[in-house]
N, C-alpha and C. Protein backbone atom coordinates (compact mmCIF):
# COMPACT_ATOMS: atom_id res chain seq x y z
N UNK A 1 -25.65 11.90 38.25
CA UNK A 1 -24.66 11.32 37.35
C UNK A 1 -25.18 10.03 36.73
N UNK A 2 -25.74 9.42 37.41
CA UNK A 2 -26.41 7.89 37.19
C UNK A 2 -27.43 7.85 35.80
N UNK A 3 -27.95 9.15 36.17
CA UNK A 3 -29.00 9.25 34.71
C UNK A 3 -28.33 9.49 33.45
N UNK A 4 -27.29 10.23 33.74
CA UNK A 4 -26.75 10.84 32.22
C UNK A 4 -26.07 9.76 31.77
N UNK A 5 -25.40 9.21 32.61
CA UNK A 5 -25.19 7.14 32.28
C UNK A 5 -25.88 6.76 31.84
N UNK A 6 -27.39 6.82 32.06
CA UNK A 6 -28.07 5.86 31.93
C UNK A 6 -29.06 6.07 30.04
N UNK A 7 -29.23 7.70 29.93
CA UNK A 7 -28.91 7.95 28.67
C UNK A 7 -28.13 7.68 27.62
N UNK A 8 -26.60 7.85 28.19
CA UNK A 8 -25.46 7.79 27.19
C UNK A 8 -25.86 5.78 26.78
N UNK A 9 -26.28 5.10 27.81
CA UNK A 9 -26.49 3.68 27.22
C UNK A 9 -27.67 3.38 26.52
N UNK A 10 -28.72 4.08 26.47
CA UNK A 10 -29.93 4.51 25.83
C UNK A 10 -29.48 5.17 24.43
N UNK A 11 -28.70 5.70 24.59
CA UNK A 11 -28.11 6.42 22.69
C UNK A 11 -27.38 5.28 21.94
N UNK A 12 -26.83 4.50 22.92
CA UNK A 12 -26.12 3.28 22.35
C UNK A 12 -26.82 2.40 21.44
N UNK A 13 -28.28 2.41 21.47
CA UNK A 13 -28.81 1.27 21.22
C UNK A 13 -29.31 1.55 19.89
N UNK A 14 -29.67 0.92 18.63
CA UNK A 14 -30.55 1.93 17.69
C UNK A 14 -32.10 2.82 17.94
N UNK A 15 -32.51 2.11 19.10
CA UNK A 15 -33.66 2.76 19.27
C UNK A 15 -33.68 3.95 19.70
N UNK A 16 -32.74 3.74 20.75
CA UNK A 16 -32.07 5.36 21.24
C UNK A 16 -31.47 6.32 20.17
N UNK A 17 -30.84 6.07 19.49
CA UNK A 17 -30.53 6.66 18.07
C UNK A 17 -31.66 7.54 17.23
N UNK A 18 -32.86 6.26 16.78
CA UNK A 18 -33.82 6.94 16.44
C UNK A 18 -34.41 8.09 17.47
N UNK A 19 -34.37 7.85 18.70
CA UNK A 19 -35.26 8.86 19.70
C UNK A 19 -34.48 9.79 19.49
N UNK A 20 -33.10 9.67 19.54
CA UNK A 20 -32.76 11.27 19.79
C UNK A 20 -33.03 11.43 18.80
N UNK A 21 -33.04 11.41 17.33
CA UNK A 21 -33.23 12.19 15.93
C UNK A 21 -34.41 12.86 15.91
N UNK A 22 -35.27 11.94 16.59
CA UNK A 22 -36.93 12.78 16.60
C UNK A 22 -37.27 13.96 17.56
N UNK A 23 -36.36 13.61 18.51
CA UNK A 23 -36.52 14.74 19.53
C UNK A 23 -35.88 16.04 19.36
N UNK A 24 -34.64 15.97 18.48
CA UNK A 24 -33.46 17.24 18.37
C UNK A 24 -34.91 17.50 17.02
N UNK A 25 -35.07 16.95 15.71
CA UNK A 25 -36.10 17.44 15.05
C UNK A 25 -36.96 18.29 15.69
N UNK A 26 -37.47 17.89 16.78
CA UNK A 26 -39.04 18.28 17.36
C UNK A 26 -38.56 19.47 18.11
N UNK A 27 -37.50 20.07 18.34
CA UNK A 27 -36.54 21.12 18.99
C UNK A 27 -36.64 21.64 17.90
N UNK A 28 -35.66 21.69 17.07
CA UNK A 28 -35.79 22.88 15.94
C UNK A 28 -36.86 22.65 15.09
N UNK A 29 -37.84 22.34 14.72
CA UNK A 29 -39.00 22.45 14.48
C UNK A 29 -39.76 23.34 15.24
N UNK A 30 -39.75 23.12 16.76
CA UNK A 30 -40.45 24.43 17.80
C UNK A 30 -39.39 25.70 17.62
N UNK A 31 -38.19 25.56 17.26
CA UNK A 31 -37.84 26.97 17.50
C UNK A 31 -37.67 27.77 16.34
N UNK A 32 -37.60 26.76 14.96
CA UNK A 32 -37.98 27.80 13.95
C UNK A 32 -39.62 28.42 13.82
N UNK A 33 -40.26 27.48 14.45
CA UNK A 33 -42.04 28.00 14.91
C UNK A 33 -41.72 29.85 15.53
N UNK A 34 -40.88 29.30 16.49
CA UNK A 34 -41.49 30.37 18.02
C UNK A 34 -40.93 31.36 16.77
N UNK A 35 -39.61 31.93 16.50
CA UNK A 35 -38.96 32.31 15.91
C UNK A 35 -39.37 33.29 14.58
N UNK A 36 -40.54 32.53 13.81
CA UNK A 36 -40.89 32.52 12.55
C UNK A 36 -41.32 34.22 12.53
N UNK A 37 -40.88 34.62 11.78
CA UNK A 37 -42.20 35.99 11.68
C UNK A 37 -43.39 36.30 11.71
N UNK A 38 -44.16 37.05 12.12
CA UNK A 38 -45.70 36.72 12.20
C UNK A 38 -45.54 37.23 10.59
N UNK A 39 -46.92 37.06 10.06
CA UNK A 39 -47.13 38.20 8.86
C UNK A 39 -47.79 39.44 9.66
N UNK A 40 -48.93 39.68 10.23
CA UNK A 40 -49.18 40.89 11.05
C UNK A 40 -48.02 41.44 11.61
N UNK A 41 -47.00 41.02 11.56
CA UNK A 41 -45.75 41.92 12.11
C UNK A 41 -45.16 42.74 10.90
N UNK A 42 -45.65 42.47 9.66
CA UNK A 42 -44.53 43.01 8.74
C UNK A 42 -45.06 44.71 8.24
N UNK A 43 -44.10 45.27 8.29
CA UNK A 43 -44.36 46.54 7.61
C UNK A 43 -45.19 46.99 6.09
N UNK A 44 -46.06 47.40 5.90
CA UNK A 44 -47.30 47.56 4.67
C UNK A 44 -46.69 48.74 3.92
């Protein structure tokens, strides 16, 4: 419990602000990756 406290006061701050923006980015950035279609997958 202590940690997720200790986050939620870490988001409080602007720096924490910026971190999470870069990190939720860097999340959907990897999952439109994994996600993506190959081209060798597509039907000819």
């Amino acid at each position: 419990m202590g940690f997720i406290l200790d986050i939620v006061e870490t988001l409080r701050t602007p720096a924490g602000m910026i971190g999470a923006i870069v990190v939720i980015a860097a999340v959907y950035s990897l999952v439109k990756w994994v996600f993506a279609p190959h081209p060798d997958d597509e039907p000819k």
